[in-house]
PDB file of N, CA and C in Angstrom:
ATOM      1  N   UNK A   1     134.411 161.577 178.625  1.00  0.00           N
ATOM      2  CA  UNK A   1     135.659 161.036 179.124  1.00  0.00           C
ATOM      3  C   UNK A   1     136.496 160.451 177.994  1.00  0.00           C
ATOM      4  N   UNK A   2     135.971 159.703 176.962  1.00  0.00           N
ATOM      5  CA  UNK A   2     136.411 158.948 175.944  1.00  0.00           C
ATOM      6  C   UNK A   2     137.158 160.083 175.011  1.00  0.00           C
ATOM      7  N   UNK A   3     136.506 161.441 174.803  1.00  0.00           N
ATOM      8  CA  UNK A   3     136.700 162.412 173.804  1.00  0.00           C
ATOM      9  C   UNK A   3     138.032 163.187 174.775  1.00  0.00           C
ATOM     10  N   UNK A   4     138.365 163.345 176.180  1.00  0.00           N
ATOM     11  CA  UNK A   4     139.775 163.728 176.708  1.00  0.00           C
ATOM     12  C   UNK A   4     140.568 162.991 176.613  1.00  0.00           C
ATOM     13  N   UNK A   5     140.266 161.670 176.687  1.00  0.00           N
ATOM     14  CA  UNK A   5     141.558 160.546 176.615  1.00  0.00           C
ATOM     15  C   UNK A   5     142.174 160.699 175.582  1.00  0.00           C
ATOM     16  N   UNK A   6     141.213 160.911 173.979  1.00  0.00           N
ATOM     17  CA  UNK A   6     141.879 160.632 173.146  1.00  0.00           C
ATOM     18  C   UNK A   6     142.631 162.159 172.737  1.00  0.00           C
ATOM     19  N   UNK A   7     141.633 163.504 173.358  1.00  0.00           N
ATOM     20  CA  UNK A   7     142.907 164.244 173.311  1.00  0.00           C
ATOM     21  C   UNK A   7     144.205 164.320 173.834  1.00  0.00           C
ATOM     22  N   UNK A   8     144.124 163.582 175.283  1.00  0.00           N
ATOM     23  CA  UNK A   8     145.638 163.252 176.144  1.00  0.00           C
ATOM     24  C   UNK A   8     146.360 162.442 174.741  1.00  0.00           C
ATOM     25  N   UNK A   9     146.243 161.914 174.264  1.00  0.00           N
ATOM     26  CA  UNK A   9     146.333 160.899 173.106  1.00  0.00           C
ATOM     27  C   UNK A   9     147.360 161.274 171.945  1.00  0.00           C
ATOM     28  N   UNK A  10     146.573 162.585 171.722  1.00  0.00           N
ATOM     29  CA  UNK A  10     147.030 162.801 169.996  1.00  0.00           C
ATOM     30  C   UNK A  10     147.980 163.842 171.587  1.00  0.00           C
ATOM     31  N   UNK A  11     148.088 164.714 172.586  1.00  0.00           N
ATOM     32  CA  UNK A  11     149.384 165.442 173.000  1.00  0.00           C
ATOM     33  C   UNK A  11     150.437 164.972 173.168  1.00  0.00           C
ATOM     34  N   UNK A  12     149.922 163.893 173.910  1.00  0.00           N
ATOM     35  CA  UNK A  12     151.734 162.623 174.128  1.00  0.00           C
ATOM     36  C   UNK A  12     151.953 162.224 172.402  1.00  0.00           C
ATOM     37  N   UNK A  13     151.570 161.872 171.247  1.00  0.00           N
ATOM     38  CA  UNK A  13     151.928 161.665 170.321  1.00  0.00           C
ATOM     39  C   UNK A  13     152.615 163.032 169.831  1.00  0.00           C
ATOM     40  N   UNK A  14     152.118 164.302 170.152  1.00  0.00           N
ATOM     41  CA  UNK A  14     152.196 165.341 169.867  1.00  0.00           C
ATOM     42  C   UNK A  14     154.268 165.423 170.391  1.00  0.00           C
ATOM     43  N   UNK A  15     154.050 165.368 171.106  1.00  0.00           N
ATOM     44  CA  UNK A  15     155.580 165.316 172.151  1.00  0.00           C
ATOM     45  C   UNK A  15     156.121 164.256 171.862  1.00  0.00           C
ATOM     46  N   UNK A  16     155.889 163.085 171.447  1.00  0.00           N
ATOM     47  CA  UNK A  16     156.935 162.357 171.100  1.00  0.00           C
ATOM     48  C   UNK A  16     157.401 162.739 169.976  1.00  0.00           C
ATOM     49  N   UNK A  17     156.503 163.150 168.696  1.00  0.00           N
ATOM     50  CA  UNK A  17     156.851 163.250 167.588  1.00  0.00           C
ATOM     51  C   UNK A  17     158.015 164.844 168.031  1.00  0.00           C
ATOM     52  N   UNK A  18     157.885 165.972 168.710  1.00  0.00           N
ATOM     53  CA  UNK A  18     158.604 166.525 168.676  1.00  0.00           C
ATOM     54  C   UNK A  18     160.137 166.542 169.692  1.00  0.00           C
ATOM     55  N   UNK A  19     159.884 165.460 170.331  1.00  0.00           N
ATOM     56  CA  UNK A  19     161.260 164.815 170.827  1.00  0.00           C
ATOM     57  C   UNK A  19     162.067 164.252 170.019  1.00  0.00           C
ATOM     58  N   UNK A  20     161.671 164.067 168.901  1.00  0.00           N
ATOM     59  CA  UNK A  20     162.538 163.401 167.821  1.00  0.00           C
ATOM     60  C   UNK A  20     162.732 164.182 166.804  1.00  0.00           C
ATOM     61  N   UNK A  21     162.438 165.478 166.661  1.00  0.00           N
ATOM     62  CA  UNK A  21     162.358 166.717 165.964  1.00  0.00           C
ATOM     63  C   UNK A  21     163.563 167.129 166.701  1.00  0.00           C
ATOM     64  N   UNK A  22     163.485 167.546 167.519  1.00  0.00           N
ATOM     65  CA  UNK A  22     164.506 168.101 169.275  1.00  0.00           C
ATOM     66  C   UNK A  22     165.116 167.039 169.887  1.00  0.00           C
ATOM     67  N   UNK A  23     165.697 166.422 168.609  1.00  0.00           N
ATOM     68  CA  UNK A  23     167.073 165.693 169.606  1.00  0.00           C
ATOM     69  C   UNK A  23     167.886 165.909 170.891  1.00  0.00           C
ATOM     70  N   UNK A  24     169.180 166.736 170.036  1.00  0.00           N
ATOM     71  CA  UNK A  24     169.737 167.537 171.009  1.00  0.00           C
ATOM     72  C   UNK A  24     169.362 168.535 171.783  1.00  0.00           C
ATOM     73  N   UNK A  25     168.638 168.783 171.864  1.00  0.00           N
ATOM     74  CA  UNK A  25     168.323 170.330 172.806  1.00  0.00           C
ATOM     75  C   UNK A  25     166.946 170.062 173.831  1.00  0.00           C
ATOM     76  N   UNK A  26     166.876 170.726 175.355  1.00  0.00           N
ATOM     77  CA  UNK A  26     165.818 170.452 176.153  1.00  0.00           C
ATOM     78  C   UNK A  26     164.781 170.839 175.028  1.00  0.00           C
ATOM     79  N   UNK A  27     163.540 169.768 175.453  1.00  0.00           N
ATOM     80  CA  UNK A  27     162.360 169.920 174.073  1.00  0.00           C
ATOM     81  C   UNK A  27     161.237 170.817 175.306  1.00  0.00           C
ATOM     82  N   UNK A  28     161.634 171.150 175.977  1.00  0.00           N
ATOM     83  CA  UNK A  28     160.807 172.887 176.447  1.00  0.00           C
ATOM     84  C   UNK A  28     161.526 173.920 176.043  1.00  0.00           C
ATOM     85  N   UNK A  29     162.537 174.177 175.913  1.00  0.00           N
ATOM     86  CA  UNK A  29     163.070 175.276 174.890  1.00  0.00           C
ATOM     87  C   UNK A  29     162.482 175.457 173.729  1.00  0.00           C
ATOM     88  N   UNK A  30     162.351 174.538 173.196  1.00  0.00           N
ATOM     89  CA  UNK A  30     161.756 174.858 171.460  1.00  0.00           C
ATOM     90  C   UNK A  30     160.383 175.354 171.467  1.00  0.00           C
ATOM     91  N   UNK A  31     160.504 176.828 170.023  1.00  0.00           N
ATOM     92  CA  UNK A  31     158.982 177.279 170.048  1.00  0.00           C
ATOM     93  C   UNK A  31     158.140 176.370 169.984  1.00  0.00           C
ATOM     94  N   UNK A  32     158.271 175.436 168.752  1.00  0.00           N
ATOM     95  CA  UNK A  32     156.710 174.141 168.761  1.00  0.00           C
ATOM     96  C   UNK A  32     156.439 173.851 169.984  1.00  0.00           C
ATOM     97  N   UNK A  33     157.355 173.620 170.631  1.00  0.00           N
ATOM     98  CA  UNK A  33     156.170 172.725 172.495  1.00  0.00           C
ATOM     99  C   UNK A  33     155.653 173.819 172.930  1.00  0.00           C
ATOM    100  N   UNK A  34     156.809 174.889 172.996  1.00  0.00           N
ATOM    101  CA  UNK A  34     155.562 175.952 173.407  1.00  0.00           C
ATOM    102  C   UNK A  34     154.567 176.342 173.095  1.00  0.00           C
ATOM    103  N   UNK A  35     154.509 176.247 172.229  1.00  0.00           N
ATOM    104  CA  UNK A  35     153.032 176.786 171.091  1.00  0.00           C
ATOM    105  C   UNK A  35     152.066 175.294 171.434  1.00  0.00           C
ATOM    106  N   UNK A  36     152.435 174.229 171.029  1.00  0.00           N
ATOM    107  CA  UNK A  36     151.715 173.273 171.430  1.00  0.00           C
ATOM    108  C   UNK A  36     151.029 173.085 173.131  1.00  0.00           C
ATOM    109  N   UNK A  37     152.097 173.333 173.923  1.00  0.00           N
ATOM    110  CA  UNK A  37     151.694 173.211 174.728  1.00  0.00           C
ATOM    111  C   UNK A  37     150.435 174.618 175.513  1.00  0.00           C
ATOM    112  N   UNK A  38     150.955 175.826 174.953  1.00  0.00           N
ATOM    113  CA  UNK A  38     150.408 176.993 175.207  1.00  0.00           C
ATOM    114  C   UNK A  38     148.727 176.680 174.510  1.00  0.00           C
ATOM    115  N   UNK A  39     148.672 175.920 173.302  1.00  0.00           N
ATOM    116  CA  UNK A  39     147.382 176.022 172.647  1.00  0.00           C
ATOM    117  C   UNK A  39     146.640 174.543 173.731  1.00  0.00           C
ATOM    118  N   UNK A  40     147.451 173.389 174.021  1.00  0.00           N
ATOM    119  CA  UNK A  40     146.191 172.310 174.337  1.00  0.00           C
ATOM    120  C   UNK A  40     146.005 172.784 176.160  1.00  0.00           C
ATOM    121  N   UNK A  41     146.654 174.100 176.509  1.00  0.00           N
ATOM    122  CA  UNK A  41     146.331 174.438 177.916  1.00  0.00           C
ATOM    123  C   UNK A  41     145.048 175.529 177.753  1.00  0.00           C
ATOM    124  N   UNK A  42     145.343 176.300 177.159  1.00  0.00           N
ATOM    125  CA  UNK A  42     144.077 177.192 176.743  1.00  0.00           C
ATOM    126  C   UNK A  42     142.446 176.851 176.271  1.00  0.00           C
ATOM    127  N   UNK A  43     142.848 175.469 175.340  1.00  0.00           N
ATOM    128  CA  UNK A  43     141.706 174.665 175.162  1.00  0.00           C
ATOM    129  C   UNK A  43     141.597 173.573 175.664  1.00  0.00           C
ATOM    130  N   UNK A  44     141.909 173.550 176.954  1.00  0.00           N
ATOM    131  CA  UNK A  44     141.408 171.896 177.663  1.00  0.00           C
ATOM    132  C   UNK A  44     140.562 171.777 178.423  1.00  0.00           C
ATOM    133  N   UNK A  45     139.639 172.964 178.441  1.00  0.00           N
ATOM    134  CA  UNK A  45     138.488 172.662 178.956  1.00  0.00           C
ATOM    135  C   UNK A  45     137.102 172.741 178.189  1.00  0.00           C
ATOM    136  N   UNK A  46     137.129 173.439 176.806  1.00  0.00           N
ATOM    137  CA  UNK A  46     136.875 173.646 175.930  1.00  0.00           C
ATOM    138  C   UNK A  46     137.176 173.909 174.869  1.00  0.00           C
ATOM    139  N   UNK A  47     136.723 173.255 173.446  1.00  0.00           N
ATOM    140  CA  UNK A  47     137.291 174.195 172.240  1.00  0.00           C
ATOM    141  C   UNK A  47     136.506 175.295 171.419  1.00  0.00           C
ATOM    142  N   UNK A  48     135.504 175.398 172.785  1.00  0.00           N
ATOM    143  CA  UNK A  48     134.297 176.212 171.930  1.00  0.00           C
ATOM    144  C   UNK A  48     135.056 177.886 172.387  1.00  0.00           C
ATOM    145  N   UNK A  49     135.970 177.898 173.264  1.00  0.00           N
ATOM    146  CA  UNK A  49     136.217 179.293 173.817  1.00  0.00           C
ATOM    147  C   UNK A  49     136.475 180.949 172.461  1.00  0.00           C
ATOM    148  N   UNK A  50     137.067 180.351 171.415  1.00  0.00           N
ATOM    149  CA  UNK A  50     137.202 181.181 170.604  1.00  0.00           C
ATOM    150  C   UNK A  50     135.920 181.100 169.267  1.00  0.00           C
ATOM    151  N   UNK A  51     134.418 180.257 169.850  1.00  0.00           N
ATOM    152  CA  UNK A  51     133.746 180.261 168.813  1.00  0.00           C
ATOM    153  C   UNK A  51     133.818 179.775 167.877  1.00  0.00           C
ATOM    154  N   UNK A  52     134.702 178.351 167.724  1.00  0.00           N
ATOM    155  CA  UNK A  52     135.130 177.841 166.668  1.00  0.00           C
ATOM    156  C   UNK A  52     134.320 176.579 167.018  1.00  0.00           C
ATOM    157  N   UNK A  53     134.248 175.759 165.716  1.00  0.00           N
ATOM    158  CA  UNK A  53     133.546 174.477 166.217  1.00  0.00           C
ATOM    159  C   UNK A  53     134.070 173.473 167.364  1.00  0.00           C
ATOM    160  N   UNK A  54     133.121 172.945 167.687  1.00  0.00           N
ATOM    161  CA  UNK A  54     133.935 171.900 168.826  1.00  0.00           C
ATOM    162  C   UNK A  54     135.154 171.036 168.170  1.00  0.00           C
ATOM    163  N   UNK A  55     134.956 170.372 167.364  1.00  0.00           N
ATOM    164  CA  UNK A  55     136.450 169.446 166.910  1.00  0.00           C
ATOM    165  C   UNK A  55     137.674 170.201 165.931  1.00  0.00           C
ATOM    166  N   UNK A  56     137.076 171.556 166.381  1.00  0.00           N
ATOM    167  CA  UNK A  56     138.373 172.068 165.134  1.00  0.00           C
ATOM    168  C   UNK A  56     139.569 172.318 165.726  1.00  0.00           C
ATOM    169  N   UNK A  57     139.565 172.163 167.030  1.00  0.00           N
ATOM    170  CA  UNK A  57     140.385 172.759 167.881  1.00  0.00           C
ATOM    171  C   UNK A  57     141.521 171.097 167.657  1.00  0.00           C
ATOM    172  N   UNK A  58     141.134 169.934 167.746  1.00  0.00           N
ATOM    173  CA  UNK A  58     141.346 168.576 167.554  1.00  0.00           C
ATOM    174  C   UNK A  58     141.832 168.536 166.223  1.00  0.00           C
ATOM    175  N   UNK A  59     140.840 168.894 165.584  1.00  0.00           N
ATOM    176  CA  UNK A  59     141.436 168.593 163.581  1.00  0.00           C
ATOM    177  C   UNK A  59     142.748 169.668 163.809  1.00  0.00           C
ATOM    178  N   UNK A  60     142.974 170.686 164.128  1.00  0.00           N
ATOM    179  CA  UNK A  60     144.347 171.330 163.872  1.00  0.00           C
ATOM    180  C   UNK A  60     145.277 170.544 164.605  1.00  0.00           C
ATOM    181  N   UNK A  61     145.271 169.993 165.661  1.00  0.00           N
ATOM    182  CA  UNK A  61     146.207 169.154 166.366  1.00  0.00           C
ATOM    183  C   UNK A  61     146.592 168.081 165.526  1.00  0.00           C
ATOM    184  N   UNK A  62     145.281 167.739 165.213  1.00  0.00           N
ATOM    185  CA  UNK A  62     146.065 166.390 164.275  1.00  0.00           C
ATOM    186  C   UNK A  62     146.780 165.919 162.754  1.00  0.00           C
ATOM    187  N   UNK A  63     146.256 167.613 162.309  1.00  0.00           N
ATOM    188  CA  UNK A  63     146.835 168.331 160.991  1.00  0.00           C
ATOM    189  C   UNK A  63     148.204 168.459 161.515  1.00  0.00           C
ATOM    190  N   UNK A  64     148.358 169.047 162.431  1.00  0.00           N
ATOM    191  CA  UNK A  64     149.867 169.356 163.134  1.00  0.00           C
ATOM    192  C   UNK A  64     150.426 168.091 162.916  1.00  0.00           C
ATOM    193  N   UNK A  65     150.161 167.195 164.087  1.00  0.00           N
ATOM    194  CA  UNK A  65     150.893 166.042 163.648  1.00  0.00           C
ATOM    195  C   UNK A  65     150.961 165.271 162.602  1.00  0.00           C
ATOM    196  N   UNK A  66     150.200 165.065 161.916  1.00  0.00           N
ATOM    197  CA  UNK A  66     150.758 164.941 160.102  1.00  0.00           C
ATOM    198  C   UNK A  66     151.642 165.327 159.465  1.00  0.00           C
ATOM    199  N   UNK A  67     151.846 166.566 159.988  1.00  0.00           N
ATOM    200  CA  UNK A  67     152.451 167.792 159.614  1.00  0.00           C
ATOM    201  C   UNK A  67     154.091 167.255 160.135  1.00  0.00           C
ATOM    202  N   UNK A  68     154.393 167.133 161.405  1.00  0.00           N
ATOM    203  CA  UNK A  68     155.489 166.462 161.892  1.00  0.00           C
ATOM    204  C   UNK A  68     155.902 165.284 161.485  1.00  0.00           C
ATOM    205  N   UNK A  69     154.891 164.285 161.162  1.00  0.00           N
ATOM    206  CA  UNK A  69     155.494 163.287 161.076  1.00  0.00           C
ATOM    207  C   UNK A  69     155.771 163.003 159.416  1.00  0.00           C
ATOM    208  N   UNK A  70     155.311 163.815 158.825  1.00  0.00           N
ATOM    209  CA  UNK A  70     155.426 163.840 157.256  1.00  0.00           C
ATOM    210  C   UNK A  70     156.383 164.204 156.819  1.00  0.00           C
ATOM    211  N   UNK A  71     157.373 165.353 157.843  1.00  0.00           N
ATOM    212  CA  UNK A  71     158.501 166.566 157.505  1.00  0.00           C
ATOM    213  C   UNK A  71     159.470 165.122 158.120  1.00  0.00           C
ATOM    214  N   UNK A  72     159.334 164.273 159.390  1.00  0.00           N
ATOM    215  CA  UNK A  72     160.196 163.408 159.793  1.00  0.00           C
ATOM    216  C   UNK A  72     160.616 162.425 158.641  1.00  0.00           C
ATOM    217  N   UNK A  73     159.461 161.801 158.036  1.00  0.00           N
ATOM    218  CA  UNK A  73     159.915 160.379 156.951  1.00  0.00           C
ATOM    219  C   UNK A  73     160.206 161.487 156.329  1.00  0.00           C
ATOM    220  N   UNK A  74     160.065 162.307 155.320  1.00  0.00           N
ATOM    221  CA  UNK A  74     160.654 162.943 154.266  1.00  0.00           C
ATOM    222  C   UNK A  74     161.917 162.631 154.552  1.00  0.00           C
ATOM    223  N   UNK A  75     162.455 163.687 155.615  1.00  0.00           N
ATOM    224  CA  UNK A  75     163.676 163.815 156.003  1.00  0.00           C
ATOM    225  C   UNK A  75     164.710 162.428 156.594  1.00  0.00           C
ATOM    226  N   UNK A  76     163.812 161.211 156.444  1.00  0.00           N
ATOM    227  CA  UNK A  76     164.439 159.843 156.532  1.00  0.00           C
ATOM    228  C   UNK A  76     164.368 159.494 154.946  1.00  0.00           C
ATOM    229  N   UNK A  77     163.982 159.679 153.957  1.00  0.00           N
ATOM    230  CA  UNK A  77     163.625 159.289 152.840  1.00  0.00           C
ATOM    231  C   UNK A  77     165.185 160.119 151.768  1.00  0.00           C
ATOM    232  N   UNK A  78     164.854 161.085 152.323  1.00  0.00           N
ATOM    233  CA  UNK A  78     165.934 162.413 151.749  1.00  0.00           C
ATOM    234  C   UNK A  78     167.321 161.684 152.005  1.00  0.00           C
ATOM    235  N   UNK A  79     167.530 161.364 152.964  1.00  0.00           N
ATOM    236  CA  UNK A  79     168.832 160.848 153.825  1.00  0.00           C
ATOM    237  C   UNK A  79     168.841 159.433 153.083  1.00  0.00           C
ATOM    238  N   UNK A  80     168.384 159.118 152.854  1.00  0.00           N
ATOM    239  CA  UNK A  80     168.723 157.379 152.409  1.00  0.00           C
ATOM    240  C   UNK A  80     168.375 157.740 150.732  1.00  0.00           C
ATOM    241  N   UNK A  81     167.837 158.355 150.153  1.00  0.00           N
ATOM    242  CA  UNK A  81     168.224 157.899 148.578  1.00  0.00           C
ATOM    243  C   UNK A  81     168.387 159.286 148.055  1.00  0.00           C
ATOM    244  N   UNK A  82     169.315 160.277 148.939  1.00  0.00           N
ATOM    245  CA  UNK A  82     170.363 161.327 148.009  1.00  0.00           C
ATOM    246  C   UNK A  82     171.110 160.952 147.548  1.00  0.00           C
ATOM    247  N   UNK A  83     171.415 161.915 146.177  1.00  0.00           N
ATOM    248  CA  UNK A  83     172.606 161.485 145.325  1.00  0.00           C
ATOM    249  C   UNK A  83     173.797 161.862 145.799  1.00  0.00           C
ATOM    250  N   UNK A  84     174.994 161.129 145.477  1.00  0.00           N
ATOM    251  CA  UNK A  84     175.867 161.347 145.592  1.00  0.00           C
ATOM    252  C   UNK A  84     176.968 162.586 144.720  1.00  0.00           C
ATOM    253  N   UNK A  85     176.237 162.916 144.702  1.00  0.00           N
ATOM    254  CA  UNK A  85     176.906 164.259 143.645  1.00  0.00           C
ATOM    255  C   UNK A  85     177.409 163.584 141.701  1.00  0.00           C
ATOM    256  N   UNK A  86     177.931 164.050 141.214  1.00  0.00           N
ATOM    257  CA  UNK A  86     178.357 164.178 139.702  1.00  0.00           C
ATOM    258  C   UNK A  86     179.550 163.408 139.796  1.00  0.00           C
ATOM    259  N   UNK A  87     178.566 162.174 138.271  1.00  0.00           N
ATOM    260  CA  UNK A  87     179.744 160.845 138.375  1.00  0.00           C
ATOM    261  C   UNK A  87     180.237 161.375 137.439  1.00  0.00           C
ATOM    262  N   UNK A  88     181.557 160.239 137.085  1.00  0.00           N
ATOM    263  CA  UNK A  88     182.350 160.320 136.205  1.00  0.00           C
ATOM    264  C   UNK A  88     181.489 159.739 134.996  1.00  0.00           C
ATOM    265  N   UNK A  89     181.844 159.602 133.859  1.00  0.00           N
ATOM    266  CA  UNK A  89     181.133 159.279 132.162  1.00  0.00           C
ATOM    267  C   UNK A  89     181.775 157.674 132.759  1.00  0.00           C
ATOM    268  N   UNK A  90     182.875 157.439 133.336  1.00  0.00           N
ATOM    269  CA  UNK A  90     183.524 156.113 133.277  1.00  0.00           C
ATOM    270  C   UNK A  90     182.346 155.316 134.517  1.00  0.00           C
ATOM    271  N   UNK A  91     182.157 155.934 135.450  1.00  0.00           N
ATOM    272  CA  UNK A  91     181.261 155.322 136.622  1.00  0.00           C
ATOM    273  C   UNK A  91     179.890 155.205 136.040  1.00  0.00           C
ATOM    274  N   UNK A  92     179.327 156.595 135.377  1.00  0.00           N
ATOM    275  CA  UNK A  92     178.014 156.100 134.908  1.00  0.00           C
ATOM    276  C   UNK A  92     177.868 155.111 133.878  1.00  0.00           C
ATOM    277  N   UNK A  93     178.811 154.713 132.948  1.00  0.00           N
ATOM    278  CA  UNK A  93     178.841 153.545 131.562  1.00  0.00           C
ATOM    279  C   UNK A  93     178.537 152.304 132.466  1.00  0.00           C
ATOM    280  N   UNK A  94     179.698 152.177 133.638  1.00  0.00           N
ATOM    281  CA  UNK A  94     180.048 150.975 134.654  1.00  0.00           C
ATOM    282  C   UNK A  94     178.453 150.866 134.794  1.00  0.00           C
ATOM    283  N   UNK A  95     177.661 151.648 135.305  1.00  0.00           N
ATOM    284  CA  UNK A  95     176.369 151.573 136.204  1.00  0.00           C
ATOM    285  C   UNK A  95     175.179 151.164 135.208  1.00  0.00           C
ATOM    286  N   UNK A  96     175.576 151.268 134.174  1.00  0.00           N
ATOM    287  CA  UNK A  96     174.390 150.288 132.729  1.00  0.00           C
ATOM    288  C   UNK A  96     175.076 149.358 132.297  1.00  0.00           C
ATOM    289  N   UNK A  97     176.545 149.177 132.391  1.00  0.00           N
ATOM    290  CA  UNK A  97     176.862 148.225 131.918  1.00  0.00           C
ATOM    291  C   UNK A  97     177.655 148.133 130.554  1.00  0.00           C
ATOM    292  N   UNK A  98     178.121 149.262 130.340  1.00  0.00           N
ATOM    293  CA  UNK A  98     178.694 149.431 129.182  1.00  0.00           C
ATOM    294  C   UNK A  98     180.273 149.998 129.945  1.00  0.00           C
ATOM    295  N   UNK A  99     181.452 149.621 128.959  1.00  0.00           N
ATOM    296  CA  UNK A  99     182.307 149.782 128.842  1.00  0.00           C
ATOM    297  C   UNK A  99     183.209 150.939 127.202  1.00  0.00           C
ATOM    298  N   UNK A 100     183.928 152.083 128.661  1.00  0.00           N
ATOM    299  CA  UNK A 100     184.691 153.057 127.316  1.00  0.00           C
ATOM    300  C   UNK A 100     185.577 152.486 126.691  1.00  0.00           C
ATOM    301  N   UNK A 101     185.586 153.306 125.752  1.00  0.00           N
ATOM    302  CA  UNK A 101     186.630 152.431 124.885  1.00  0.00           C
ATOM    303  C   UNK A 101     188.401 153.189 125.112  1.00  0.00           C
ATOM    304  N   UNK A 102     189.072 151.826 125.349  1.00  0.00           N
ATOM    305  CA  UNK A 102     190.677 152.093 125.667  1.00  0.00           C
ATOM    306  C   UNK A 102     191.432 153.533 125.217  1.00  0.00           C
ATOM    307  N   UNK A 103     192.056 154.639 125.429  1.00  0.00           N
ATOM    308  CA  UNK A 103     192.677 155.496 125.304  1.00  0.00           C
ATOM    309  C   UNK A 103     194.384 155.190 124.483  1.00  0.00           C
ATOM    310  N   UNK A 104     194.037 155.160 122.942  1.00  0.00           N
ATOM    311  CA  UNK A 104     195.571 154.835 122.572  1.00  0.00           C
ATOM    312  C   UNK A 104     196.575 155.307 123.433  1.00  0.00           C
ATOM    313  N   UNK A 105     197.911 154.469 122.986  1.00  0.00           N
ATOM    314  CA  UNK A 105     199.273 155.379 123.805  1.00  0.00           C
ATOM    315  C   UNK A 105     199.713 155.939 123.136  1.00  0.00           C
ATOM    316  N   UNK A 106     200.324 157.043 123.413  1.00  0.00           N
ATOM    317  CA  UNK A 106     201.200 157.992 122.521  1.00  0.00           C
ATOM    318  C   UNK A 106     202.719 157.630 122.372  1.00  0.00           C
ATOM    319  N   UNK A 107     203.073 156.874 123.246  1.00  0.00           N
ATOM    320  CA  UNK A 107     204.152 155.854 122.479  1.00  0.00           C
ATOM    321  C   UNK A 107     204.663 154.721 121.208  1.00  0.00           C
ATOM    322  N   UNK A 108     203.021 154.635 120.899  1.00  0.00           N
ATOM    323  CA  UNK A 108     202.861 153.788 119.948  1.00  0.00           C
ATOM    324  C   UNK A 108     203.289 153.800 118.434  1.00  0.00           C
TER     325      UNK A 108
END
């Protein structure tokens, strides 16, 4: 009983993490739920059905979600310290602290 709960467990984590993947759009449309959901229906009564060990069926689920939630912070990490594209020589001096030197006038 303890070993289904915690698979109910890692699926609702499974679906939240891809509700936030699938903002905008119904999150049964998207291939991942399907696939997710198509694989923890096939193995929920067993994970021995394809001859594979009993917890491997579990370790890929939870590789998966690593997998999601690793591509999520990236993509919060990416968003908060991208560059702003190509400074000026005058903005980057400003940004150490050094100052260019004045441009004579040609009136002078």
């Amino acid at each position: 009983m303890a070993a289904s709960r915690q698979i109910l467990t890692l699926y609702r984590s499974l679906l939240r993490e891809l509700r936030s993947v699938y903002p905008k759009e119904k999150l049964a449309d998207s291939p991942a739920y399907q696939h997710v959901r198509k694989q923890f229906h096939e193995h929920h009564l067993t994970t021995e059905k394809l001859c594979r060990n009993k917890v491997e069926m579990e370790y890929l689920a939870r590789t998966y979600l690593c997998f999601v939630r690793s591509v999520k912070q990236h993509e919060e990490l990416h968003a908060t310290y991208k560059g702003g594209g190509e400074r000026t020589v005058e903005s980057a001096a400003n940004l150490v602290g050094l100052k260019l030197p004045e441009k004579p006038n040609d009136s002078d």
